[in-house]
PDB file of N, CA and C in Angstrom:
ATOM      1  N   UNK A   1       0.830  -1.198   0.000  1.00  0.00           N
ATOM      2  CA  UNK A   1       0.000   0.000   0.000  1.00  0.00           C
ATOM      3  C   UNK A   1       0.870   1.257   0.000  1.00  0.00           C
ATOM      4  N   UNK A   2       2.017   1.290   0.512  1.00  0.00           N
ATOM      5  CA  UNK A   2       2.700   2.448   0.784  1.00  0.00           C
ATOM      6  C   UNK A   2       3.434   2.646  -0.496  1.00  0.00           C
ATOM      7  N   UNK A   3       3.916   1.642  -0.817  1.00  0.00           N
ATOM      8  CA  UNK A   3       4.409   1.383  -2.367  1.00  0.00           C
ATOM      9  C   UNK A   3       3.499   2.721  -3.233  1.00  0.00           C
ATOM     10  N   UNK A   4       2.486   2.333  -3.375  1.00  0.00           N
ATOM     11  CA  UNK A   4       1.396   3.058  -4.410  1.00  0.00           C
ATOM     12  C   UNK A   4       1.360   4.079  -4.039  1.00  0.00           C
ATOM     13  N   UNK A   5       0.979   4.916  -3.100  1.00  0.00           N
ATOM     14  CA  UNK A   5       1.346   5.773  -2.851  1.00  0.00           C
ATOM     15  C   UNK A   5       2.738   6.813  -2.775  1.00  0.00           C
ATOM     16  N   UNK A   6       3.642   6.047  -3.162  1.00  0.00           N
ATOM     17  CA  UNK A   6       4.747   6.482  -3.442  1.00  0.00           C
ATOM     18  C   UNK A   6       4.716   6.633  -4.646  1.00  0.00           C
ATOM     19  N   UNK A   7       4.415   5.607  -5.548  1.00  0.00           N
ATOM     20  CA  UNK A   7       3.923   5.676  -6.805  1.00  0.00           C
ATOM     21  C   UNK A   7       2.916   6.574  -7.487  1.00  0.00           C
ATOM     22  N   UNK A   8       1.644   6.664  -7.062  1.00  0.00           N
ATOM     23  CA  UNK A   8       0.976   7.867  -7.495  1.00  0.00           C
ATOM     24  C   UNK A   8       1.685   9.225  -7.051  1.00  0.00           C
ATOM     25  N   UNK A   9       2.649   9.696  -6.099  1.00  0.00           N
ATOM     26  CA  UNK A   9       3.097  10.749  -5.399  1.00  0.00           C
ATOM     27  C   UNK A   9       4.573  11.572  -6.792  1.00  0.00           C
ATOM     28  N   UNK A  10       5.171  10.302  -7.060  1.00  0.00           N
ATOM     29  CA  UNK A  10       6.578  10.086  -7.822  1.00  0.00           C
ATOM     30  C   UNK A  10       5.799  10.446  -9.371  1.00  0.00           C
ATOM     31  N   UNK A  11       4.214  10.313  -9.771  1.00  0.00           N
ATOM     32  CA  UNK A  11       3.857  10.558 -10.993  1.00  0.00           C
ATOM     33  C   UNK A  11       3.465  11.904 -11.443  1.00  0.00           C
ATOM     34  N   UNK A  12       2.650  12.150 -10.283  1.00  0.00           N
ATOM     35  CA  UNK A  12       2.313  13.630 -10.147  1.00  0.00           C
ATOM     36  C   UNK A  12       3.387  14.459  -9.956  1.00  0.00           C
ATOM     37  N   UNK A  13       4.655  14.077  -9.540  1.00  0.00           N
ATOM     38  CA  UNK A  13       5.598  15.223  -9.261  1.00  0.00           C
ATOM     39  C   UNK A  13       6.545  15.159 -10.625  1.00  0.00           C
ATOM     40  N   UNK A  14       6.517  13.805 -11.452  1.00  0.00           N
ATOM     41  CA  UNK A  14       6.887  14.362 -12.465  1.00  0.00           C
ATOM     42  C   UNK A  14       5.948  14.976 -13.596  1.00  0.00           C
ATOM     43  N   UNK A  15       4.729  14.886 -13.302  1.00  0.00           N
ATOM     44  CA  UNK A  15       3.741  15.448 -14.484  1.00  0.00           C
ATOM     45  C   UNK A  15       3.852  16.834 -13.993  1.00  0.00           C
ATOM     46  N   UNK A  16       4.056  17.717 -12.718  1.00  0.00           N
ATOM     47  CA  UNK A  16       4.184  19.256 -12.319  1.00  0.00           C
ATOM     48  C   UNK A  16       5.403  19.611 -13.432  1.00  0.00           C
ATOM     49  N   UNK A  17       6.343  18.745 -13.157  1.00  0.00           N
ATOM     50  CA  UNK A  17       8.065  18.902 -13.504  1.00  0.00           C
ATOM     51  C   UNK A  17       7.665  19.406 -15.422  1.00  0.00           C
ATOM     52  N   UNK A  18       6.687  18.728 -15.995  1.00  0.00           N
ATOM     53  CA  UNK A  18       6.953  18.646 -17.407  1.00  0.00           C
ATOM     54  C   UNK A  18       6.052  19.319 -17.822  1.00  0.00           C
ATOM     55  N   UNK A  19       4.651  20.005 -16.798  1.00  0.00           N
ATOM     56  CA  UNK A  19       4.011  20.978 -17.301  1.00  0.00           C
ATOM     57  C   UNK A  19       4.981  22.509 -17.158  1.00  0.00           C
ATOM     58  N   UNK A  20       5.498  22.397 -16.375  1.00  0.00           N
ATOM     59  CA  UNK A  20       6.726  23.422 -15.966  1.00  0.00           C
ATOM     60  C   UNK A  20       7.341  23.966 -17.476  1.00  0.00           C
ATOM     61  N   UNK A  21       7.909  22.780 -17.776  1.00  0.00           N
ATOM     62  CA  UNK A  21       8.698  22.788 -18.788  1.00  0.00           C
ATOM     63  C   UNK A  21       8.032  23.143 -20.098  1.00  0.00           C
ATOM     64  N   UNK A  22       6.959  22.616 -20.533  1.00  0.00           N
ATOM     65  CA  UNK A  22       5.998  23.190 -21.571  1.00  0.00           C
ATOM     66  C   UNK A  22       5.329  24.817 -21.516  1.00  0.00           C
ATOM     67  N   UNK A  23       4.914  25.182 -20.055  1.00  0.00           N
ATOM     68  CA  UNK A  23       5.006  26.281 -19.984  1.00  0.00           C
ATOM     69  C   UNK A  23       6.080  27.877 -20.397  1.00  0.00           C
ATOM     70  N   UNK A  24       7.250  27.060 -20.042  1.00  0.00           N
ATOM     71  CA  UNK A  24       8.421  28.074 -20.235  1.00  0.00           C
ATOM     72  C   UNK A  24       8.714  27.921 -21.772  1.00  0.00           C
ATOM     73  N   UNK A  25       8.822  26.683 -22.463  1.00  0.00           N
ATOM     74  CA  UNK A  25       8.724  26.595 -24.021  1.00  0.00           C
ATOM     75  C   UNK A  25       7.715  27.323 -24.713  1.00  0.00           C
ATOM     76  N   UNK A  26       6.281  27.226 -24.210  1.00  0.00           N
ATOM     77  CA  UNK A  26       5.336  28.007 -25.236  1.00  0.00           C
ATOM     78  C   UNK A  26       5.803  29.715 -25.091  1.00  0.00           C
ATOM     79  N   UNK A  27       5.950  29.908 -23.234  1.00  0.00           N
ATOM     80  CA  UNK A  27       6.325  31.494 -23.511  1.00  0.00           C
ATOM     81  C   UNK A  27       7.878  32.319 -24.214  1.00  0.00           C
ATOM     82  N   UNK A  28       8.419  31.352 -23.780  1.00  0.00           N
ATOM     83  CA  UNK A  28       9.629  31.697 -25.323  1.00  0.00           C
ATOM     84  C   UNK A  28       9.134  31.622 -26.530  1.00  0.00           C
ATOM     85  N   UNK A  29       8.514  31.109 -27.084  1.00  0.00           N
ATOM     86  CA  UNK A  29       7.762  30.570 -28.722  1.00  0.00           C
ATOM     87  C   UNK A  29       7.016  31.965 -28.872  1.00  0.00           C
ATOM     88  N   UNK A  30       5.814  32.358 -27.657  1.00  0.00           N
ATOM     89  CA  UNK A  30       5.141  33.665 -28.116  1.00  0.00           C
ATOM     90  C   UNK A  30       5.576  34.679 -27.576  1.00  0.00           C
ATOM     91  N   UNK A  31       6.612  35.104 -26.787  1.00  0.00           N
ATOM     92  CA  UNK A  31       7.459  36.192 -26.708  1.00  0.00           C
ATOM     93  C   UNK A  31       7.422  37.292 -28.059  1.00  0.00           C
ATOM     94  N   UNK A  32       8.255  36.630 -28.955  1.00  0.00           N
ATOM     95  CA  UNK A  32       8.023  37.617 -29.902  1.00  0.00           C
ATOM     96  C   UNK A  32       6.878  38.027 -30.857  1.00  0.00           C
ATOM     97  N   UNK A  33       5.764  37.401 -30.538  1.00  0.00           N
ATOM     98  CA  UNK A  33       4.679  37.807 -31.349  1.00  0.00           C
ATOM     99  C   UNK A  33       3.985  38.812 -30.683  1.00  0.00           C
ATOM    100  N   UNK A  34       3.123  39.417 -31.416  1.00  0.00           N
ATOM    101  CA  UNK A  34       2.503  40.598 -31.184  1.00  0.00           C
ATOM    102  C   UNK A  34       0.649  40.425 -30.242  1.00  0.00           C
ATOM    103  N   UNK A  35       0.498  41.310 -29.732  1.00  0.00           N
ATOM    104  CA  UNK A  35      -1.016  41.294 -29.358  1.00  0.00           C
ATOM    105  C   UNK A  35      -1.857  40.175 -29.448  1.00  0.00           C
ATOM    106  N   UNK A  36      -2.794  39.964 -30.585  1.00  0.00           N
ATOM    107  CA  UNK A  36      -3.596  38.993 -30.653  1.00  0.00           C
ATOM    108  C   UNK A  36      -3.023  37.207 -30.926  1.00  0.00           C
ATOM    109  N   UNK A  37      -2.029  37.813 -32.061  1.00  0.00           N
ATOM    110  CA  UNK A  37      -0.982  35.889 -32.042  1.00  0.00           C
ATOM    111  C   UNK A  37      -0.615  35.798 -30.812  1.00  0.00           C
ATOM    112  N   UNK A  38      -0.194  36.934 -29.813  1.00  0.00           N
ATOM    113  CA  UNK A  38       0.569  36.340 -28.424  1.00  0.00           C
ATOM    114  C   UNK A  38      -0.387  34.889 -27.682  1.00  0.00           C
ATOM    115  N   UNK A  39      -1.484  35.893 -27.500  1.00  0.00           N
ATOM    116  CA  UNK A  39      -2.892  35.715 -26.663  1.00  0.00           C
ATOM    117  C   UNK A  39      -3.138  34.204 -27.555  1.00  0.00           C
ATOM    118  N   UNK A  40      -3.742  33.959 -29.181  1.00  0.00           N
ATOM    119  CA  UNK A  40      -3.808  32.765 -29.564  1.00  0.00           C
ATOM    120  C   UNK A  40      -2.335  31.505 -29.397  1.00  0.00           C
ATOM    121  N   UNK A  41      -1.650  32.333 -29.012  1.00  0.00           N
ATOM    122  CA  UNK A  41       0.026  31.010 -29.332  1.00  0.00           C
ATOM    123  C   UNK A  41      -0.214  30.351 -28.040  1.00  0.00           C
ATOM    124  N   UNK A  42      -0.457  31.545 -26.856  1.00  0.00           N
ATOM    125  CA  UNK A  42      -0.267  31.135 -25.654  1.00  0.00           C
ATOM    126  C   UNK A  42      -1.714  30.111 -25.273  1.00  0.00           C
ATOM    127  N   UNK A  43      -3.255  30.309 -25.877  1.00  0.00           N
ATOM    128  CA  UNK A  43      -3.923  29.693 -25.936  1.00  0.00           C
ATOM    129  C   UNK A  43      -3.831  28.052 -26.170  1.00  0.00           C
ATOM    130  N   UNK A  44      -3.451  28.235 -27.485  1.00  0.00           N
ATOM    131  CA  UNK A  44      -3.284  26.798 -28.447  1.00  0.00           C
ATOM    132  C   UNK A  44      -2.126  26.269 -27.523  1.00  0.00           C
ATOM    133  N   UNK A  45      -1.308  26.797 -27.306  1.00  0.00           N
ATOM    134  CA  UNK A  45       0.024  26.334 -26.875  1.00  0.00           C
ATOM    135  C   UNK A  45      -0.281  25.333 -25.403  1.00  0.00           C
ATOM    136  N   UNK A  46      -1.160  26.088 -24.907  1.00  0.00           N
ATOM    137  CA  UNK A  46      -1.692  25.426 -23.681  1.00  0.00           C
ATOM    138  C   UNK A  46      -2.557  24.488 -23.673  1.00  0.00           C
TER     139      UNK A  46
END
């Protein structure tokens, strides 16, 4: 039992780790776009 719980604990902390990482990629990607592409890149991107 403790097992699994280590296990569901060890999954979720790497699924935080790699939304992290997708986050900081899309806002480099729409950095340089303007107004409305920012707002859609960062949308879609998410």
């Amino acid at each position: 039992m403790e097992s699994f719980f280590f296990g569901v604990f060890e999954i979720i902390l790497i699924d935080l780790v790699l939304a992290g990482d997708n986050a900081c990629v899309i806002a480099m990607a729409a950095r340089r776009l303007r107004g409305r592409q920012r707002f859609t890149g960062i949308v879609l991107g998410a």
